[in-house]
C-alpha atoms as a PDB file:
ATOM      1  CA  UNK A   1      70.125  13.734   0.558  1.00  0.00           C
ATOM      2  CA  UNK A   2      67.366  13.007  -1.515  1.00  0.00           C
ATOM      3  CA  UNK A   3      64.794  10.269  -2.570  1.00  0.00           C
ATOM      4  CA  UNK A   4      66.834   9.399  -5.081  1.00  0.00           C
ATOM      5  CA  UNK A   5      70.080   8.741  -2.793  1.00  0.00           C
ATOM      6  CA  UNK A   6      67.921   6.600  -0.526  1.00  0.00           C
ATOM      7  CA  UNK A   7      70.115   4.116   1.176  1.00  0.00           C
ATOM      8  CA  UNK A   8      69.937   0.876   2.686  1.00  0.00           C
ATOM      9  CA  UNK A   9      70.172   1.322   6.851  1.00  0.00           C
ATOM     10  CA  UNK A  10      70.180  -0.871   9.504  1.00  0.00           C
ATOM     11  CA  UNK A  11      70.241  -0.356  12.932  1.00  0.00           C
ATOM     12  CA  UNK A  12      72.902  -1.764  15.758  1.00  0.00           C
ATOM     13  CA  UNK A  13      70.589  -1.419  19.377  1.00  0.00           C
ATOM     14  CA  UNK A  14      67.318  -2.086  20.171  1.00  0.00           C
ATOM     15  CA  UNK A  15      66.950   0.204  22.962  1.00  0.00           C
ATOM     16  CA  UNK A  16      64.628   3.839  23.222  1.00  0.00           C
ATOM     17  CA  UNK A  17      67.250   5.102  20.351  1.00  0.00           C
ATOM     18  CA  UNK A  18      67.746   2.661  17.480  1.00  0.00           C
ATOM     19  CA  UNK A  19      64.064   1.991  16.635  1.00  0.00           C
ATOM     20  CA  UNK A  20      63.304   5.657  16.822  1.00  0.00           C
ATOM     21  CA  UNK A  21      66.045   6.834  14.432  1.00  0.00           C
ATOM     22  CA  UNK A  22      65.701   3.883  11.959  1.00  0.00           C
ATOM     23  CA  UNK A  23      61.974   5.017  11.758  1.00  0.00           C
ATOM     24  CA  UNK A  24      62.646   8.802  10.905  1.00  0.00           C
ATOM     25  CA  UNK A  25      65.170   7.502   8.522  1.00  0.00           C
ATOM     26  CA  UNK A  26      62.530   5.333   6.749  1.00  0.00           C
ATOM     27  CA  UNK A  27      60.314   8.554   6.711  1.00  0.00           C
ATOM     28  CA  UNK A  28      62.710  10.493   5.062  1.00  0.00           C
ATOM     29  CA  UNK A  29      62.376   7.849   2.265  1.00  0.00           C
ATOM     30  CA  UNK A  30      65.314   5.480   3.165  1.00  0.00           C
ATOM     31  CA  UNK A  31      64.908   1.376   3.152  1.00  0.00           C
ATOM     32  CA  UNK A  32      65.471  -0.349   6.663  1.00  0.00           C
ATOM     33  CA  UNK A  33      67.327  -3.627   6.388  1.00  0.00           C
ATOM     34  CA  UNK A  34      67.043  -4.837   9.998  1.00  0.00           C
ATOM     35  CA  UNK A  35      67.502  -4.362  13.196  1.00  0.00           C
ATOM     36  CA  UNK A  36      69.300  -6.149  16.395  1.00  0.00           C
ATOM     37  CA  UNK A  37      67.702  -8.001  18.980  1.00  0.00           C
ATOM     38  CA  UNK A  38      66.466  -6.213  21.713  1.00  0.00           C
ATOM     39  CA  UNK A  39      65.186  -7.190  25.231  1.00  0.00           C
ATOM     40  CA  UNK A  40      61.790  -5.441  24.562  1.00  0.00           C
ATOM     41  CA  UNK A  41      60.759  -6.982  20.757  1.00  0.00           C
ATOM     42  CA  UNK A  42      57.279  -5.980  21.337  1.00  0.00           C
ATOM     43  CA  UNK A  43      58.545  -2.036  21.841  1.00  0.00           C
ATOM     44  CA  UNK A  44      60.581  -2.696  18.239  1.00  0.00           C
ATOM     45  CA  UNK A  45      57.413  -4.111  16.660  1.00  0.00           C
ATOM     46  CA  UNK A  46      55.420  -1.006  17.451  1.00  0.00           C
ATOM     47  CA  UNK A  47      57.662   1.435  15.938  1.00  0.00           C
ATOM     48  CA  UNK A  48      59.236  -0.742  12.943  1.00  0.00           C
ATOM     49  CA  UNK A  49      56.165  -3.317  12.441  1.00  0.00           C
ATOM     50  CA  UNK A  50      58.030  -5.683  10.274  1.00  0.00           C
ATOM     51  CA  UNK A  51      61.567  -4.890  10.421  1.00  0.00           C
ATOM     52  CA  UNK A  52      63.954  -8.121  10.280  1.00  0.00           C
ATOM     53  CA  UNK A  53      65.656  -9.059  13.333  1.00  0.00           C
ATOM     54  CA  UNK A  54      69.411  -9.871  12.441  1.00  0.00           C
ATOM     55  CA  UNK A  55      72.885 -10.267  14.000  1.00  0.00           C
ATOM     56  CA  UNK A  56      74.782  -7.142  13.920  1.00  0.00           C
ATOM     57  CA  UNK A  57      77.518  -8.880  11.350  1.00  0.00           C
ATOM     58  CA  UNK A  58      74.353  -9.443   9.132  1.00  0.00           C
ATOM     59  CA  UNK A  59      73.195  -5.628   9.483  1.00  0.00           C
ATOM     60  CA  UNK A  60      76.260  -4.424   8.437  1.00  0.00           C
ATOM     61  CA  UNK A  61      76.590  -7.065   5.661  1.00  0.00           C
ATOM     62  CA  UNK A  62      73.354  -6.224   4.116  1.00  0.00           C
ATOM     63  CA  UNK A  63      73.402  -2.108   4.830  1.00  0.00           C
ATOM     64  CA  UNK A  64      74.655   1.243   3.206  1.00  0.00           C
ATOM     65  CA  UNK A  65      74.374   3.030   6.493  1.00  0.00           C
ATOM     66  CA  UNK A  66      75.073   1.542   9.746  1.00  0.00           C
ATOM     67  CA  UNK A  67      73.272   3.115  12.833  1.00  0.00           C
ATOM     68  CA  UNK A  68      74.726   2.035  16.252  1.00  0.00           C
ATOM     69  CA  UNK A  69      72.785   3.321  18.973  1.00  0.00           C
ATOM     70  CA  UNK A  70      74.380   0.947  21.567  1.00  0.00           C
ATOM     71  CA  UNK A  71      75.494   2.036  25.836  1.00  0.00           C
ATOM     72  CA  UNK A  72      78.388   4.406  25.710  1.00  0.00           C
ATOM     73  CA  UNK A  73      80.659   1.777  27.163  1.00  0.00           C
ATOM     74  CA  UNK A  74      79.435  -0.820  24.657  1.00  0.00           C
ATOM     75  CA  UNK A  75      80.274   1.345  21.942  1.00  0.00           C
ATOM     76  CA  UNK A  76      84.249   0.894  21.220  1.00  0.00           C
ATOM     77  CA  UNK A  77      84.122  -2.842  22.255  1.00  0.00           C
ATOM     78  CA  UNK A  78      81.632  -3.232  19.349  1.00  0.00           C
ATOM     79  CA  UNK A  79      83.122  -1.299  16.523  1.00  0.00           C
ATOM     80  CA  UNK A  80      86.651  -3.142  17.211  1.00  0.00           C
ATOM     81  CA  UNK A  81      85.031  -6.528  17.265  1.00  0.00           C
ATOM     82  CA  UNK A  82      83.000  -6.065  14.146  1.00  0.00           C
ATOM     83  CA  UNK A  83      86.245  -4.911  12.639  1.00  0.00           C
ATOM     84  CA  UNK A  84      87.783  -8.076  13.767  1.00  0.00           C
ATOM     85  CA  UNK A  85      85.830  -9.600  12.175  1.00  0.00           C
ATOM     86  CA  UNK A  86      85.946  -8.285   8.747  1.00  0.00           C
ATOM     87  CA  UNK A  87      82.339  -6.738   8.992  1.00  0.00           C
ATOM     88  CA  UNK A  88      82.806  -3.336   7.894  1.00  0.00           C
ATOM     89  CA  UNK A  89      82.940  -2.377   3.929  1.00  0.00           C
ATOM     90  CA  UNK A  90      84.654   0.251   2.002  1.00  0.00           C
ATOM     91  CA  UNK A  91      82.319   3.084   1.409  1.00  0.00           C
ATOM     92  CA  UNK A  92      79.878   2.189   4.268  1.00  0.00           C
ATOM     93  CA  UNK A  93      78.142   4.985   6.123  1.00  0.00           C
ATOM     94  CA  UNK A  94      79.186   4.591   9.839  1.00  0.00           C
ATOM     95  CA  UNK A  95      76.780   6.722  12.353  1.00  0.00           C
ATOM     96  CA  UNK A  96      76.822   6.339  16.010  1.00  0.00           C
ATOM     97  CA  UNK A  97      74.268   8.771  18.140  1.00  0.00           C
ATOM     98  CA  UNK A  98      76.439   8.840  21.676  1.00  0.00           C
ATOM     99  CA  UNK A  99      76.593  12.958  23.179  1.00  0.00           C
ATOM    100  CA  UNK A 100      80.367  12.387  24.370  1.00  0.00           C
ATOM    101  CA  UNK A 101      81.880  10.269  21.245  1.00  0.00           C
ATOM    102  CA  UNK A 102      83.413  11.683  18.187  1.00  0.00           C
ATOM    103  CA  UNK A 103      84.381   9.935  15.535  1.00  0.00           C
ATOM    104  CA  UNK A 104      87.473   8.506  16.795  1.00  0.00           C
ATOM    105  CA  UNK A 105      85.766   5.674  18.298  1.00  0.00           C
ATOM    106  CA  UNK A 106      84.599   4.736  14.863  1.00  0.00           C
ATOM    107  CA  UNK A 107      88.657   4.281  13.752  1.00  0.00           C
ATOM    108  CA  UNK A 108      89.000   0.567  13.252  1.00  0.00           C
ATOM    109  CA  UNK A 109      85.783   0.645  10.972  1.00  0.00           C
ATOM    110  CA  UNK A 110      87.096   3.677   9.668  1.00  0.00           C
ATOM    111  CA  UNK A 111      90.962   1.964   8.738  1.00  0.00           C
ATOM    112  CA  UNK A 112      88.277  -0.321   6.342  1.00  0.00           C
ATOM    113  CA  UNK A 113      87.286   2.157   4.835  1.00  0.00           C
ATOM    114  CA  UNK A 114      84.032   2.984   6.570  1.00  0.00           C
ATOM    115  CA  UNK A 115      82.824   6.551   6.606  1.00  0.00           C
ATOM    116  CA  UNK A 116      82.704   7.428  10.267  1.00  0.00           C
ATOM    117  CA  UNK A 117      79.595   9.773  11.151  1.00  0.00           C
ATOM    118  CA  UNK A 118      78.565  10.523  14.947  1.00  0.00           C
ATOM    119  CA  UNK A 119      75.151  12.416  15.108  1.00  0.00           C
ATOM    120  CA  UNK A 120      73.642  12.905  18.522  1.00  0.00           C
ATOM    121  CA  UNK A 121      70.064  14.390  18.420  1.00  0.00           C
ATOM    122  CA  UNK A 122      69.608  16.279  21.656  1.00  0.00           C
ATOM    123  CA  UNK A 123      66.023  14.903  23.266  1.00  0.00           C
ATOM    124  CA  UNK A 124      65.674  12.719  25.637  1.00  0.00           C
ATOM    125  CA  UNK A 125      64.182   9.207  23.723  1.00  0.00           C
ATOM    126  CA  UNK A 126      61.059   7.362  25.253  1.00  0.00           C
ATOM    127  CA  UNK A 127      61.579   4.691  22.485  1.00  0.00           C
ATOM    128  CA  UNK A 128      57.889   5.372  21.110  1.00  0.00           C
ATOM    129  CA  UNK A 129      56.851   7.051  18.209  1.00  0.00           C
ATOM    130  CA  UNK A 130      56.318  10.457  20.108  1.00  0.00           C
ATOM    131  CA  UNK A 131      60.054  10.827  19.949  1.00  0.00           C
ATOM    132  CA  UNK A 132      60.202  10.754  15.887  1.00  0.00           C
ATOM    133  CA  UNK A 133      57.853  14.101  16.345  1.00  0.00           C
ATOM    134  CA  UNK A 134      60.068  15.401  18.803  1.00  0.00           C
ATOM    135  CA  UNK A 135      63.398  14.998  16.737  1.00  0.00           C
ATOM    136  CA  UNK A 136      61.166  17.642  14.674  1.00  0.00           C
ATOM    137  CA  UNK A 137      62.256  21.078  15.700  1.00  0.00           C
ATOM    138  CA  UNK A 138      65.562  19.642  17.825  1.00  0.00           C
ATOM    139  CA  UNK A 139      69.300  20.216  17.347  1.00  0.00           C
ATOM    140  CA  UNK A 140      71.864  17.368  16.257  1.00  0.00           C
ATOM    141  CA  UNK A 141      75.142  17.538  17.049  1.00  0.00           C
ATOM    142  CA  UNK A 142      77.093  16.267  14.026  1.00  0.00           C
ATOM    143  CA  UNK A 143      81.021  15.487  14.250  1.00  0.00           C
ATOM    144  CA  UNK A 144      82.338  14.278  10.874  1.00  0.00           C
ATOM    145  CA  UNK A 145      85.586  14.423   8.541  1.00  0.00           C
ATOM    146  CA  UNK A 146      85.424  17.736   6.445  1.00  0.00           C
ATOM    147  CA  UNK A 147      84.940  16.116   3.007  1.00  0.00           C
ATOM    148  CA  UNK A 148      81.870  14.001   4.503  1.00  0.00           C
ATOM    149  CA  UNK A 149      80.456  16.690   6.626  1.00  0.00           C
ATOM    150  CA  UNK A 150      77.669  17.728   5.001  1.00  0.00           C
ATOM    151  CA  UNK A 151      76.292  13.752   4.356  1.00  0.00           C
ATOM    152  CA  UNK A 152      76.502  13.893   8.627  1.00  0.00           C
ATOM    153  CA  UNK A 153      74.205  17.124   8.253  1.00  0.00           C
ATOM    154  CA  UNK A 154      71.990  15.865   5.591  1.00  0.00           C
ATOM    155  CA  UNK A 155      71.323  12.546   8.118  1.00  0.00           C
ATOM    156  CA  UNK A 156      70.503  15.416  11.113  1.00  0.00           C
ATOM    157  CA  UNK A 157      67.996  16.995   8.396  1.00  0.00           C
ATOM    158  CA  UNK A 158      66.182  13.568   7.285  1.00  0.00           C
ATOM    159  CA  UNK A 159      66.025  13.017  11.402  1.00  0.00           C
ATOM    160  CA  UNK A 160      64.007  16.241  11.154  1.00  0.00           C
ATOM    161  CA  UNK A 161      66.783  18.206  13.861  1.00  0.00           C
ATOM    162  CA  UNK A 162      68.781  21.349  12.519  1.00  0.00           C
ATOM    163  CA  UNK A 163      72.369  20.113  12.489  1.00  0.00           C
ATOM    164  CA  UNK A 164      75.311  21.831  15.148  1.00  0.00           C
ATOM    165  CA  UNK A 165      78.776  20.624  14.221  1.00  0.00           C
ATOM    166  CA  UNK A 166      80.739  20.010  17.117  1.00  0.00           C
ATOM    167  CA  UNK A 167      84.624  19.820  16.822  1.00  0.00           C
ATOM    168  CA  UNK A 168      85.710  16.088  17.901  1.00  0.00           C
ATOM    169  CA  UNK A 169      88.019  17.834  20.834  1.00  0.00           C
ATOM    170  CA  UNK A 170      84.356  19.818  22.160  1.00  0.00           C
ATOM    171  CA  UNK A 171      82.375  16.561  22.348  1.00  0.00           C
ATOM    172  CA  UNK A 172      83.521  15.578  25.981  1.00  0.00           C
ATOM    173  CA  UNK A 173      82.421  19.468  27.335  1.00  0.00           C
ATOM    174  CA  UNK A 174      79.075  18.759  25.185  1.00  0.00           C
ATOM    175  CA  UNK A 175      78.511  15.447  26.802  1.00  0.00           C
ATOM    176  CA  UNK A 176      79.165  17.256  30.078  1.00  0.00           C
ATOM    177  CA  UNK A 177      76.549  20.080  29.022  1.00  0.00           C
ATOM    178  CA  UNK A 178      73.887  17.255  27.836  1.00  0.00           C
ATOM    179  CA  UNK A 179      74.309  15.298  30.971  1.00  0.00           C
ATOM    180  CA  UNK A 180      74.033  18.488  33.419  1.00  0.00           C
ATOM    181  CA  UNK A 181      71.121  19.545  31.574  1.00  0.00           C
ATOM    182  CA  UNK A 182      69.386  16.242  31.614  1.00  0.00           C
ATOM    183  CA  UNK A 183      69.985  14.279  34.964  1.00  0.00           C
ATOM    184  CA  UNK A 184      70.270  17.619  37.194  1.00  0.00           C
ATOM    185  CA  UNK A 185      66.813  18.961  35.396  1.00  0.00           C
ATOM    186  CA  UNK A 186      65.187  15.680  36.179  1.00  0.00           C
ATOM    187  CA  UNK A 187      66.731  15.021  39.761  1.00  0.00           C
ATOM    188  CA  UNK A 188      65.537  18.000  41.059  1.00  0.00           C
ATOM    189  CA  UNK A 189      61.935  17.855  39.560  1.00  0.00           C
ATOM    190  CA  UNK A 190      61.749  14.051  41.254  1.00  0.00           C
ATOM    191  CA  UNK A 191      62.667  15.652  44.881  1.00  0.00           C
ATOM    192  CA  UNK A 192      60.366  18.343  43.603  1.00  0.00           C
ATOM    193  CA  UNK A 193      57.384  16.441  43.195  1.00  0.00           C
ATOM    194  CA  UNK A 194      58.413  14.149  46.390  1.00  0.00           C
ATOM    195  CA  UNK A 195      58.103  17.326  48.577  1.00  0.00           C
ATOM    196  CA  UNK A 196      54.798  18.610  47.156  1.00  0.00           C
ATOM    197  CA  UNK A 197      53.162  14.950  47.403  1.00  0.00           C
ATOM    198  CA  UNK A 198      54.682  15.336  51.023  1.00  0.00           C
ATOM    199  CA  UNK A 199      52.713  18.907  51.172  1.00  0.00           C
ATOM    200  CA  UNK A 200      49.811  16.653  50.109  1.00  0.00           C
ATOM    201  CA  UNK A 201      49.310  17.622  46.809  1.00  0.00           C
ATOM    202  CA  UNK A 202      47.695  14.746  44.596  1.00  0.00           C
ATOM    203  CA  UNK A 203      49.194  15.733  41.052  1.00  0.00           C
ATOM    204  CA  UNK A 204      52.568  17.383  41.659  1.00  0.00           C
ATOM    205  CA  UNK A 205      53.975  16.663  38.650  1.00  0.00           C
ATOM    206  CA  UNK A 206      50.822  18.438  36.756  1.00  0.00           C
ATOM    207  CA  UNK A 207      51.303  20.850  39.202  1.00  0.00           C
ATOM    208  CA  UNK A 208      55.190  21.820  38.745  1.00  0.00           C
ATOM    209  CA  UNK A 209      54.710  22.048  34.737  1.00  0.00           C
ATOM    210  CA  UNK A 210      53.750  25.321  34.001  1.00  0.00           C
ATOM    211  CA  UNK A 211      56.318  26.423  36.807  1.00  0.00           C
ATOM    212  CA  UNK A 212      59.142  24.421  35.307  1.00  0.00           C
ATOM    213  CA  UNK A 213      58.606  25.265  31.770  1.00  0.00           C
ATOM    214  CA  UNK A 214      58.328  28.663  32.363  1.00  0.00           C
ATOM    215  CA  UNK A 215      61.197  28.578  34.292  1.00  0.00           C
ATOM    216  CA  UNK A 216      63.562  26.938  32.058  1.00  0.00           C
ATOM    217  CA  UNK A 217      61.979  29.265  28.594  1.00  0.00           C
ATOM    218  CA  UNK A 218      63.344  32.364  31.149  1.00  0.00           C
ATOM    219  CA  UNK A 219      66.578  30.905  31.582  1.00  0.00           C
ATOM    220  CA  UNK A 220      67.317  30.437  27.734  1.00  0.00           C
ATOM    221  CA  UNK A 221      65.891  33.254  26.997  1.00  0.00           C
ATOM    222  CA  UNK A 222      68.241  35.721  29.592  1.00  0.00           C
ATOM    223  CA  UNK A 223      70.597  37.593  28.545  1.00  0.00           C
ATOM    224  CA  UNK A 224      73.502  35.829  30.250  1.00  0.00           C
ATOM    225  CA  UNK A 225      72.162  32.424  29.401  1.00  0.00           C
END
């Protein structure tokens, strides 16, 4: 997708995610038309100084793509009520970033004739600019109708991640593989760095890094990894 196929987005979630994505998007050239209240407006203001604050009806109203980066279980209540009422348009870019949903949670915007997209960019978000350099160099996993596909991977590109399509019926085992790789990985280096602050070690968390990443770069890197 180029300059010249810049679109109109706006942004569902005001969370670590929605801000983040909606400024990569507008550094791949594409024109923000507003994001949804948050509970932390100065975090918003510091990645999109400027951006409109709208209802989500009014984001999808005014935009070409429509990025929902809401909680998983907030996700299919939200599409379905937007559909109820009469938000979605025909032709509208639909693109949700949740690990364990497919598209099919996008139907009733879809049966409008929304273009369903789900593209899940595999860091973990700190809802600060660092994560728009992070999302350089990352994977996306990108579940999309055939005929659309490659818009989905195009998206993944302007994020700045190399796009992974993931079949709709794989997305629960790659939520399962995201989730084990995130919570376990950071539950064990919080009792990690609990037992070397017990040992009386001042910095354990500067401490366990090279350890851990060195660690983790020999486990990707083995031959049965």
């Amino acid at each position: 997708m180029s300059r010249a196929g810049r679109l109109g987005v706006g942004v569902i979630g005001a969370g670590r995610v929605g801000p983040v994505i909606a400024a990569a998007l507008a550094g791949a050239g594409h024109a923000l038309t507003g994001i949804t209240g948050g509970s932390d407006p100065d975090r918003v203001e510091a990645v999109l100084p400027g951006i409109p604050t709208l209802t989500a009806d009014e984001v999808v109203r005014r935009s070409e793509l429509v990025v929902l980066a809401v909680p998983h279980d907030e996700l299919p209540g939200l599409v379905a009520g937007l559909a109820e009422l009469g938000a979605w348009q025909v032709g509208q870019l639909v693109m949700h970033v949740d690990p364990a949903y497919g598209i099919d949670v996008l139907a009733p915007a879809a049966t409008r004739g929304a273009i369903p997209l789900a593209v899940h960019p595999a860091i973990t978000f700190t809802g600060t600019s660092i994560d728009v350099r992070q999302l350089h160099g990352a994977y996306a996993a990108v579940t999309a109708p055939a005929a659309v596909q490659p818009i989905a991977q195009a998206l993944a590109v302007e994020l700045g991640c190399e796009p992974i399509v993931i079949a709709e019926a794989d997305r629960a085992a790659y939520a399962e593989a995201i989730t084990t790789a995130t919570e376990f990985s950071a539950s064990i280096v919080r009792q990690s760095s609990a037992l070397l602050a017990q040992a009386g070690i001042e910095e354990p968390g500067r401490y366990l890094s090279a350890l851990i990443h060195s660690t983790v770069d020999r486990a990707l890197t083995a031959p049965d990894g």
